[in-house]
C-alpha atoms as a PDB file:
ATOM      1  CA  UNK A   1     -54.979   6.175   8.356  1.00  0.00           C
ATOM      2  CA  UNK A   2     -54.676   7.606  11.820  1.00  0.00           C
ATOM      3  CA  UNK A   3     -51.113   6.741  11.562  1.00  0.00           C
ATOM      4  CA  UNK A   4     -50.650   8.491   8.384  1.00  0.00           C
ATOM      5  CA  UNK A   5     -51.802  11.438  10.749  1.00  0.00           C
ATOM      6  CA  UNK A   6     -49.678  11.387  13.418  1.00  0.00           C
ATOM      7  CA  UNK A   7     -46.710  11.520  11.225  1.00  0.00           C
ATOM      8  CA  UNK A   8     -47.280  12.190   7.620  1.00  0.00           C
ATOM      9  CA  UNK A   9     -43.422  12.534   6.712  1.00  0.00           C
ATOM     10  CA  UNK A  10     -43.136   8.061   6.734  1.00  0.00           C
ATOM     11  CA  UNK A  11     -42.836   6.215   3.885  1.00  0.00           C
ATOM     12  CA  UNK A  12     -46.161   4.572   2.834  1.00  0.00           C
ATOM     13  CA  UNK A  13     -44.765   0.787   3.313  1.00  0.00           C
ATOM     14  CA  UNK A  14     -44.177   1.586   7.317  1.00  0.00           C
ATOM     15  CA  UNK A  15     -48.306   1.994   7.094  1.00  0.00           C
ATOM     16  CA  UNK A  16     -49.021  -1.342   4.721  1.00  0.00           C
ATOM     17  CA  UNK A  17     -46.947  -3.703   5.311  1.00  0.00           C
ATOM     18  CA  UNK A  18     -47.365  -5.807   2.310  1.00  0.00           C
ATOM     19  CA  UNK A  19     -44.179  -4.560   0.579  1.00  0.00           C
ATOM     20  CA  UNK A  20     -42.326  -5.111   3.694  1.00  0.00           C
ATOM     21  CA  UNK A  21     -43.821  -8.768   4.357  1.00  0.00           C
ATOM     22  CA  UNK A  22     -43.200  -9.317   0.879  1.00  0.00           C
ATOM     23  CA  UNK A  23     -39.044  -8.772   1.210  1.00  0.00           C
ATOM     24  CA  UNK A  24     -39.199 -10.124   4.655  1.00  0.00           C
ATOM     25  CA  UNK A  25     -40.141 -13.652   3.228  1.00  0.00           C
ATOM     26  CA  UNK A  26     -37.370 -13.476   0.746  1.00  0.00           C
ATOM     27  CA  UNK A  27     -34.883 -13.009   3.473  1.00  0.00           C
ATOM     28  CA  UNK A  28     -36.579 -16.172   5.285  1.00  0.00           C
ATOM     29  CA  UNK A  29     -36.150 -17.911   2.197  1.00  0.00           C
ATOM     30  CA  UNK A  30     -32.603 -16.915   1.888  1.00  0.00           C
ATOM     31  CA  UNK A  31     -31.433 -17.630   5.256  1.00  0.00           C
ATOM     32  CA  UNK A  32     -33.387 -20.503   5.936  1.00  0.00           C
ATOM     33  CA  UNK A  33     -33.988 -22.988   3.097  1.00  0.00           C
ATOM     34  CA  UNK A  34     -30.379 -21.659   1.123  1.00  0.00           C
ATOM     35  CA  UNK A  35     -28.179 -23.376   3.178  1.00  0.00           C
ATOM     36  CA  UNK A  36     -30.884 -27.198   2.716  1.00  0.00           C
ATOM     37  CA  UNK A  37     -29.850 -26.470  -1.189  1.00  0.00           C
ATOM     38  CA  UNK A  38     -27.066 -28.516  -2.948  1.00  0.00           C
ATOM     39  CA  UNK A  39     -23.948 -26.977  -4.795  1.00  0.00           C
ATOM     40  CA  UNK A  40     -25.311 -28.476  -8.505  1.00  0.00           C
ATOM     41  CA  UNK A  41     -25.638 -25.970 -11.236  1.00  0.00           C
ATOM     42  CA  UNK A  42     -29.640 -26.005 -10.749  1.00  0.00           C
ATOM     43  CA  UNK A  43     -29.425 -25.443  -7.269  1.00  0.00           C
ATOM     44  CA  UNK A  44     -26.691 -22.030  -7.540  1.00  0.00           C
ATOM     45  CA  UNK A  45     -28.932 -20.647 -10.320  1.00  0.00           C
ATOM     46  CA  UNK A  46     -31.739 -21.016  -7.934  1.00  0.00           C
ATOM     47  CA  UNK A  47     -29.541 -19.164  -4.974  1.00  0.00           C
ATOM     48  CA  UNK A  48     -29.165 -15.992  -7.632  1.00  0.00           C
ATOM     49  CA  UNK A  49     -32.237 -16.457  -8.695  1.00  0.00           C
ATOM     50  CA  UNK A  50     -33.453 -15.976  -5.044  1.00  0.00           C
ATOM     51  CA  UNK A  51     -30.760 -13.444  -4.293  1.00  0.00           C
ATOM     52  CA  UNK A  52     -31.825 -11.270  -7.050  1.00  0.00           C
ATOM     53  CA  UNK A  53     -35.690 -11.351  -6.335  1.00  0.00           C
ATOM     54  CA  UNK A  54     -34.988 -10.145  -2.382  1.00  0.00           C
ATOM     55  CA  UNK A  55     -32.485  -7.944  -3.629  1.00  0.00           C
ATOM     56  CA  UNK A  56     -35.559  -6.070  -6.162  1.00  0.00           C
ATOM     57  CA  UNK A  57     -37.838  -6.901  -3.316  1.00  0.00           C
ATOM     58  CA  UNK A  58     -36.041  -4.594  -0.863  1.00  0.00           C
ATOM     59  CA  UNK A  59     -35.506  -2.040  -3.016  1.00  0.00           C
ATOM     60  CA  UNK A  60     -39.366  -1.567  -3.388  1.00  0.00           C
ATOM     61  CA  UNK A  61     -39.934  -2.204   0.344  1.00  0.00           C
ATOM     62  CA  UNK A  62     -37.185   0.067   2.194  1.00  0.00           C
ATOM     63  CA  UNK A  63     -35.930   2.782  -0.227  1.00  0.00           C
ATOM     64  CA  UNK A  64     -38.432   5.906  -0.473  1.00  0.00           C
ATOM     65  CA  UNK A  65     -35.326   7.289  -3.388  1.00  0.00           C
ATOM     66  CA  UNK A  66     -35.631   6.795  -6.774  1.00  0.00           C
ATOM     67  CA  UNK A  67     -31.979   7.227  -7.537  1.00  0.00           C
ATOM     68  CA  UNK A  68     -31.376   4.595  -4.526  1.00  0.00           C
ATOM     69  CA  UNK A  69     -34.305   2.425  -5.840  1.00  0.00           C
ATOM     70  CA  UNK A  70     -32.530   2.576  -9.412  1.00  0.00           C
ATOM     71  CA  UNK A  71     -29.428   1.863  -8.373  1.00  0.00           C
ATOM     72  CA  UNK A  72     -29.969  -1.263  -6.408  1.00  0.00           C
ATOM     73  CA  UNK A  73     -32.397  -2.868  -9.171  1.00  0.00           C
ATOM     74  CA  UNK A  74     -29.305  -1.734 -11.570  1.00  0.00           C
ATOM     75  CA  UNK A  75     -27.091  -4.198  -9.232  1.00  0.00           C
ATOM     76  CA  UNK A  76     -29.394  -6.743  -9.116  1.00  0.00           C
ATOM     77  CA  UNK A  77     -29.550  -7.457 -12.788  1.00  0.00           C
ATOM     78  CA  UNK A  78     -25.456  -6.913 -13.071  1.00  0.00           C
ATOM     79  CA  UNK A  79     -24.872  -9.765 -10.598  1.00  0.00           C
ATOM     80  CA  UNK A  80     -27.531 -11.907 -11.676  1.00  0.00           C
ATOM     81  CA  UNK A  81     -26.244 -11.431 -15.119  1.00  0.00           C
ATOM     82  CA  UNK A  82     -22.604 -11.982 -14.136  1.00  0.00           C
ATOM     83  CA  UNK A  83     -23.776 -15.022 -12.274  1.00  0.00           C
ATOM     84  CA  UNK A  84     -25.138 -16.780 -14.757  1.00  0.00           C
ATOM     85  CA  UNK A  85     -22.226 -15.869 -17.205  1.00  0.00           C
ATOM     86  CA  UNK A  86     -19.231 -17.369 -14.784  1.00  0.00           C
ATOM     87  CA  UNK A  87     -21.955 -20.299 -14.255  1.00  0.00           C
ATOM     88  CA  UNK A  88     -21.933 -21.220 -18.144  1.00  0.00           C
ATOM     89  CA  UNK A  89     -18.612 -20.226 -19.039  1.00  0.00           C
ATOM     90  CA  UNK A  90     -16.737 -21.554 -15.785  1.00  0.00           C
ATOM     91  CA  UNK A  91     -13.788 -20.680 -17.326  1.00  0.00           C
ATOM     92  CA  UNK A  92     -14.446 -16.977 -16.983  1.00  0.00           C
ATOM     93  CA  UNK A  93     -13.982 -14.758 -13.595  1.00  0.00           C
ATOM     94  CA  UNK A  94     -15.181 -11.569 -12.972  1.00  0.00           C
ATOM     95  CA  UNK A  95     -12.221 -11.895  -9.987  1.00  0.00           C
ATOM     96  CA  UNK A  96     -14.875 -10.902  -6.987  1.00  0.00           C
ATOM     97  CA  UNK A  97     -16.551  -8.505  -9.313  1.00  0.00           C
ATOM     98  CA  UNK A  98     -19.750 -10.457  -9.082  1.00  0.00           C
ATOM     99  CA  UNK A  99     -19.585 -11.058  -5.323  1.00  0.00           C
ATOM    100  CA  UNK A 100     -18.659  -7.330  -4.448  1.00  0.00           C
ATOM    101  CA  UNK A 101     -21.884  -6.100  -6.248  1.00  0.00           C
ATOM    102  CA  UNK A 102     -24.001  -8.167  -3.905  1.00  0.00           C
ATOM    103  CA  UNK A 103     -22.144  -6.556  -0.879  1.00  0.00           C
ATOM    104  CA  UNK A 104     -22.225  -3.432  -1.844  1.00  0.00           C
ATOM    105  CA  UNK A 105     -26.436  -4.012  -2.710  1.00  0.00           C
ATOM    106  CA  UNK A 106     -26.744  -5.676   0.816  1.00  0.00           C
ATOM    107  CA  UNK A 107     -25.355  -2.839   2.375  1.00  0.00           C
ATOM    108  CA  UNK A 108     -27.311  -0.164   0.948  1.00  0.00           C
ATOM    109  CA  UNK A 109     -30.187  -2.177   1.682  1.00  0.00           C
ATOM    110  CA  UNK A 110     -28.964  -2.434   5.712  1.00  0.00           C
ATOM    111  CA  UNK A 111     -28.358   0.888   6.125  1.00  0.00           C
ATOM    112  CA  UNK A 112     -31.716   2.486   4.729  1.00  0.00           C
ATOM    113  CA  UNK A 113     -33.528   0.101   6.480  1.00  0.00           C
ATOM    114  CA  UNK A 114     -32.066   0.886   9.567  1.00  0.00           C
ATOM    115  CA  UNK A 115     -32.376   4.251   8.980  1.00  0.00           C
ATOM    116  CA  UNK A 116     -36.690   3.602   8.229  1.00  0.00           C
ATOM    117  CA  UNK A 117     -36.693   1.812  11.473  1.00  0.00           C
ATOM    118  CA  UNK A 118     -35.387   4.425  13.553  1.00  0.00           C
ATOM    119  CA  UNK A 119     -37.525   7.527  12.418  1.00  0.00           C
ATOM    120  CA  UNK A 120     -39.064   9.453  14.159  1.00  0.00           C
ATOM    121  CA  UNK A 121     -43.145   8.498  15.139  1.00  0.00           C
ATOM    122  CA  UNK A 122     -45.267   5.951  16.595  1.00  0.00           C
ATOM    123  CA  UNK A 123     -43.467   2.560  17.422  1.00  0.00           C
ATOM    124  CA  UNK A 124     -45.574  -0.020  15.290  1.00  0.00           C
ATOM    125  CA  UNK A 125     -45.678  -4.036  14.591  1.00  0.00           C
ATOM    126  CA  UNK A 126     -43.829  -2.380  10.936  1.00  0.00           C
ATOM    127  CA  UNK A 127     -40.983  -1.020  12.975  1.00  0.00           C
ATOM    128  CA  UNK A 128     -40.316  -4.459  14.513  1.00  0.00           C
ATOM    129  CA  UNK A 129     -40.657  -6.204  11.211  1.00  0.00           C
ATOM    130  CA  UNK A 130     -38.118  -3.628   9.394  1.00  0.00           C
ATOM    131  CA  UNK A 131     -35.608  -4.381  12.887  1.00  0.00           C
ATOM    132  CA  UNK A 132     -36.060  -8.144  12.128  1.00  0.00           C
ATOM    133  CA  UNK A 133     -35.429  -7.815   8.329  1.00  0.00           C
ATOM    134  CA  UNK A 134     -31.891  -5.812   9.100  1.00  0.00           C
ATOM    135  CA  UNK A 135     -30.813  -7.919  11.309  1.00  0.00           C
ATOM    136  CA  UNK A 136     -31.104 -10.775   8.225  1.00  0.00           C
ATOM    137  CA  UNK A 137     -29.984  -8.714   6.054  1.00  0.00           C
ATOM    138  CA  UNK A 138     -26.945  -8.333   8.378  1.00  0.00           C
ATOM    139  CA  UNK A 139     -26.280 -11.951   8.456  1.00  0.00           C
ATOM    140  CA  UNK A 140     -26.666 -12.361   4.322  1.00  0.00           C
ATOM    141  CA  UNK A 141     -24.254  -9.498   3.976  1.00  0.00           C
ATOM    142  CA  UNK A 142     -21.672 -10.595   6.017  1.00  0.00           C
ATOM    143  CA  UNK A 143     -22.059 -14.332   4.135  1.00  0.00           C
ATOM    144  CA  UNK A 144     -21.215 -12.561   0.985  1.00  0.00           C
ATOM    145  CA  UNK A 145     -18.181 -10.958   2.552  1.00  0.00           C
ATOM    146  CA  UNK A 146     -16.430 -14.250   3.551  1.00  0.00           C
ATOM    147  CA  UNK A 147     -17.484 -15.534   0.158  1.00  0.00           C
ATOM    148  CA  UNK A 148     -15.417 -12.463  -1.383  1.00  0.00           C
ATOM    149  CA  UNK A 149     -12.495 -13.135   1.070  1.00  0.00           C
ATOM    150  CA  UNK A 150     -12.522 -16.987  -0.317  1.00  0.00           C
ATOM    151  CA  UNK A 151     -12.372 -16.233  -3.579  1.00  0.00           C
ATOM    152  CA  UNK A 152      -8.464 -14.465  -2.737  1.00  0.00           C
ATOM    153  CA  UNK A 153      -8.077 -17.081   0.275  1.00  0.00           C
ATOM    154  CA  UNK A 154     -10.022 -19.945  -0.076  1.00  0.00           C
ATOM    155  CA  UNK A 155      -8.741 -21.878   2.901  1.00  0.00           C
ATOM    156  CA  UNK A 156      -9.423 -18.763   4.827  1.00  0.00           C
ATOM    157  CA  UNK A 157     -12.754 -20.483   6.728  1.00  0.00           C
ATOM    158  CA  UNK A 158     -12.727 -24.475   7.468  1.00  0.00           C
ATOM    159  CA  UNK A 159     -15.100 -26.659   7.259  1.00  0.00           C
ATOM    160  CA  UNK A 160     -14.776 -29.981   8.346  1.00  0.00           C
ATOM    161  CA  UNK A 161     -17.400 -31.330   5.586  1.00  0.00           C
ATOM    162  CA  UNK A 162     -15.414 -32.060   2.513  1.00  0.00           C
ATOM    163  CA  UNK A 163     -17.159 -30.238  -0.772  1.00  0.00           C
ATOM    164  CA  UNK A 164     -17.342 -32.370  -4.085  1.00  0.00           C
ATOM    165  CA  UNK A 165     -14.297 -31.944  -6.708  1.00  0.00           C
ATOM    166  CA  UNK A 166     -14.686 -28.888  -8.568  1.00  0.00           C
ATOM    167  CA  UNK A 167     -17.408 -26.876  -5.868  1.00  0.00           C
ATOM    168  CA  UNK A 168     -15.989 -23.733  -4.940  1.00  0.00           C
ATOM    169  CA  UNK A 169     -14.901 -23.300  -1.353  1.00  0.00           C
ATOM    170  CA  UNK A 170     -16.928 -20.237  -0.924  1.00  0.00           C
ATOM    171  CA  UNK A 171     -20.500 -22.287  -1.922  1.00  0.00           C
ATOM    172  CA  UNK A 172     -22.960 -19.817  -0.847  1.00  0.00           C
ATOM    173  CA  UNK A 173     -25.121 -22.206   1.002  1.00  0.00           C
ATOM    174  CA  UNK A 174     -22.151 -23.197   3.500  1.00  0.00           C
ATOM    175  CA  UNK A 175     -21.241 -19.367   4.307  1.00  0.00           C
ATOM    176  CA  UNK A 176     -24.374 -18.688   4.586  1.00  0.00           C
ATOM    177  CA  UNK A 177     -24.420 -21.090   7.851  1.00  0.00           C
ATOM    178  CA  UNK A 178     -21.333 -20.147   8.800  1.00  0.00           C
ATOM    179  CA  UNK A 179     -22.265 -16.499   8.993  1.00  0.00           C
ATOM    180  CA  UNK A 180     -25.555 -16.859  11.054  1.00  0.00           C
ATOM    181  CA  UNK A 181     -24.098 -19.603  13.101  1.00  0.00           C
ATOM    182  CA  UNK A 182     -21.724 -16.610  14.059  1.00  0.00           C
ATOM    183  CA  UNK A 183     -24.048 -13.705  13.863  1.00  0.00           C
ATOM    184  CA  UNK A 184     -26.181 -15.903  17.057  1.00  0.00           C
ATOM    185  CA  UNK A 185     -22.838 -16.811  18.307  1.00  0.00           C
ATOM    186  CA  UNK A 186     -23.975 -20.282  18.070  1.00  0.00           C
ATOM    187  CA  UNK A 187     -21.217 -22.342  17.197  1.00  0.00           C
ATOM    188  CA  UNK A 188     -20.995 -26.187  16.344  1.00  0.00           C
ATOM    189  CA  UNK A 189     -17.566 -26.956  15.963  1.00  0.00           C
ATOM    190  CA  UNK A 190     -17.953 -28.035  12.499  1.00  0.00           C
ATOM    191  CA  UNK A 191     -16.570 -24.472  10.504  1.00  0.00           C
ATOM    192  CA  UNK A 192     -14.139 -22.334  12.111  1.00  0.00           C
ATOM    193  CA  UNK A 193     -12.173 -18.865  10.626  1.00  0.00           C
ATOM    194  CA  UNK A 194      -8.424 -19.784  10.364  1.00  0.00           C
ATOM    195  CA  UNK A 195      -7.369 -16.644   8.624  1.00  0.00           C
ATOM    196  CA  UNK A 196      -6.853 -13.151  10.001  1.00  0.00           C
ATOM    197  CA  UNK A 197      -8.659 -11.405   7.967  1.00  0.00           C
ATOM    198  CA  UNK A 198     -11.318 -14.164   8.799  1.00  0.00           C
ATOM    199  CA  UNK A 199     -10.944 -14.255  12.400  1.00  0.00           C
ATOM    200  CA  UNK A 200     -11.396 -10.284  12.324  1.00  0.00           C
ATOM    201  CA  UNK A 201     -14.608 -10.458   9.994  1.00  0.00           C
ATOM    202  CA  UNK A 202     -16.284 -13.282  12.545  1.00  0.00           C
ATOM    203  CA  UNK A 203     -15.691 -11.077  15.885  1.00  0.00           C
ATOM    204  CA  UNK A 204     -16.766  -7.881  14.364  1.00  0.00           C
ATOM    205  CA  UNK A 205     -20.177 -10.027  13.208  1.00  0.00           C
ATOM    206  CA  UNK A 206     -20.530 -11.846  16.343  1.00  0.00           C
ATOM    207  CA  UNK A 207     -19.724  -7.794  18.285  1.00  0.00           C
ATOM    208  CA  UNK A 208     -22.956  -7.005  16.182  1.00  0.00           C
ATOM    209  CA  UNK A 209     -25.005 -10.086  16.673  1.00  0.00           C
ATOM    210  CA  UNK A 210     -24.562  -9.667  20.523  1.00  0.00           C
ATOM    211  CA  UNK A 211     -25.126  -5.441  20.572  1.00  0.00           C
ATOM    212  CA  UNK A 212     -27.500  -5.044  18.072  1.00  0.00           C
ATOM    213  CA  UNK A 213     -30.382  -6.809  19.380  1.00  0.00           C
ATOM    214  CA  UNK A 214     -29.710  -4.808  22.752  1.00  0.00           C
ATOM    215  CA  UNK A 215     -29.740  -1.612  20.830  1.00  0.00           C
ATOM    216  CA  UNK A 216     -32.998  -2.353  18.740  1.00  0.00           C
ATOM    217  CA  UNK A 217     -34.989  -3.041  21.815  1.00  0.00           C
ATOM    218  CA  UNK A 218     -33.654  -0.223  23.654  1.00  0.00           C
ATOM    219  CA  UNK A 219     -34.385   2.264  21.279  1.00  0.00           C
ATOM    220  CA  UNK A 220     -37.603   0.986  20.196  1.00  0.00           C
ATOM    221  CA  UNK A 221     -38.830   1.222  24.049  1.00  0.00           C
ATOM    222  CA  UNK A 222     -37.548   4.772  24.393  1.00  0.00           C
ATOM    223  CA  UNK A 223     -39.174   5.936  21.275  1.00  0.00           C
ATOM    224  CA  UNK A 224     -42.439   4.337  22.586  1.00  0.00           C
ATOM    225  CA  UNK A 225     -42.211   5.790  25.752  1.00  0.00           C
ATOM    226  CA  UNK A 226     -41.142   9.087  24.303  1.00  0.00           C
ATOM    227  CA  UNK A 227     -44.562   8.773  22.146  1.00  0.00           C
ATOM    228  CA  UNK A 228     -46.447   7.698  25.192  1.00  0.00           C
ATOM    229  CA  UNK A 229     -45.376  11.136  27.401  1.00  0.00           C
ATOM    230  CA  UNK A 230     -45.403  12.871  24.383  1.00  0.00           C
ATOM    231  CA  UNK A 231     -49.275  11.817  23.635  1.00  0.00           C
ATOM    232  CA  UNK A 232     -50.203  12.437  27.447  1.00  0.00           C
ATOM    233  CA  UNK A 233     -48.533  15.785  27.253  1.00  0.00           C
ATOM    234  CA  UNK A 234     -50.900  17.087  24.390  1.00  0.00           C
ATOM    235  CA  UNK A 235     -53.601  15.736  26.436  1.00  0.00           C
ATOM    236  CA  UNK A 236     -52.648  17.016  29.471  1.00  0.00           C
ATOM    237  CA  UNK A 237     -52.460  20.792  27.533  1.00  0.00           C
ATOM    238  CA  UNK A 238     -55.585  19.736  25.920  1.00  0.00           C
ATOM    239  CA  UNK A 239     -57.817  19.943  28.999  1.00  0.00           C
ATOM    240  CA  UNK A 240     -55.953  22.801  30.669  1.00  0.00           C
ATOM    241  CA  UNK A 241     -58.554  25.313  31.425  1.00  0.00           C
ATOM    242  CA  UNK A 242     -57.972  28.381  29.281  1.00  0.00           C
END
């Protein structure tokens, strides 16, 4: 309540963070049991399945827009839908389609969280926990944008684990690694970017895994300390004789 006080103008989720708890276990989910799953038909409908569910769950957590809000639950049902379509009619290809609605959702979902973390007001365990979840969201993204640059190139990542006849190259579980194990600059040896346009993609996500953590800790320590002298100045005025 007191925080409601102090700065009125911030979403309601930034106060309770159930909402925000709620799409920050999806994202756990998603980036830490997707890649244990197998590439079987029961297992990818569980991936979109999972997908779309953190997808609707960020929507409700980080957007305070309806048209925003719309929009991305809008997405969410296209690409599930499409999903399930191309996974019952293999024969049929939305050429990327599918894949580029998910990036375009993830991104959306980045940037207005990003933007929540970074307002203006106290500095609060729900400021952390909105940092955390765009840094995920960061990695998921960027898996989805190497599995819409396999679907034109799919020898544009290697991997020296062979994939099962008929599994696509860009298997969401394997990119999925791939992109984290790049995002942390962690790298096994085992998947490497041979293309280009590959190469490009992992430096720019590995630039971003290296700054970004900087720059969320920076600016989450000057905002606290900007709170902190800006606190002790309206006390300081406070008990200034009149």
């Amino acid at each position: 309540m007191a925080d409601k006080q102090i700065n009125p103008g911030l979403p309601s989720f930034w106060h309770e963070d159930r909402l925000l708890s709620f799409f920050l276990a999806f994202l756990v989910l998603m980036t830490i049991f997707v890649p244990m799953v197998g590439p079987s038909r029961p297992g990818r409908i569980v991936i979109d399945i999972i997908f779309a569910l953190m997808l609707l769950s960020g929507a409700v957590a980080t957007l305070d827009r309806r048209m925003l809000m719309y929009l991305i639950i809008a997405l969410s049902i296209l690409e599930f839908a499409a999903d399930l379509f191309v996974e019952f009619n293999p024969s049929f290809s939305f050429r990327g389609w599918d894949t580029a609605l998910k990036v375009s959702g993830m991104a959306i979902l980045v940037v207005m969280t990003l933007k929540q973390t970074f307002l203006p007001g106290p500095v609060s365990v729900h400021r952390v926990m909105g940092g955390v979840a765009a840094y995920l969201l960061i990695g998921v993204t960027w898996a989805f944008v190497y599995k819409l640059l396999m679907q034109e190139i799919p020898d544009a990542i290697h991997f020296q684990s062979p994939l099962a006849p008929g599994v696509s190259t860009g298997e969401p579980s394997r990119l999925l690694y791939f992109s984290f194990e790049t995002l942390t600059t962690v790298s096994y040896g085992d998947a490497y970017p041979v293309h280009r346009i590959a190469r490009s993609l992992a430096v720019a996500e590995a630039l971003i895994g290296q700054l970004y953590p900087a720059i969320l800790i920076a600016t989450l320590v000057g905002m606290a300390l900007q709170e902190r002298f800006s606190a002790a100045l309206k006390e300081t005025e406070f008990k200034r004789p009149t």
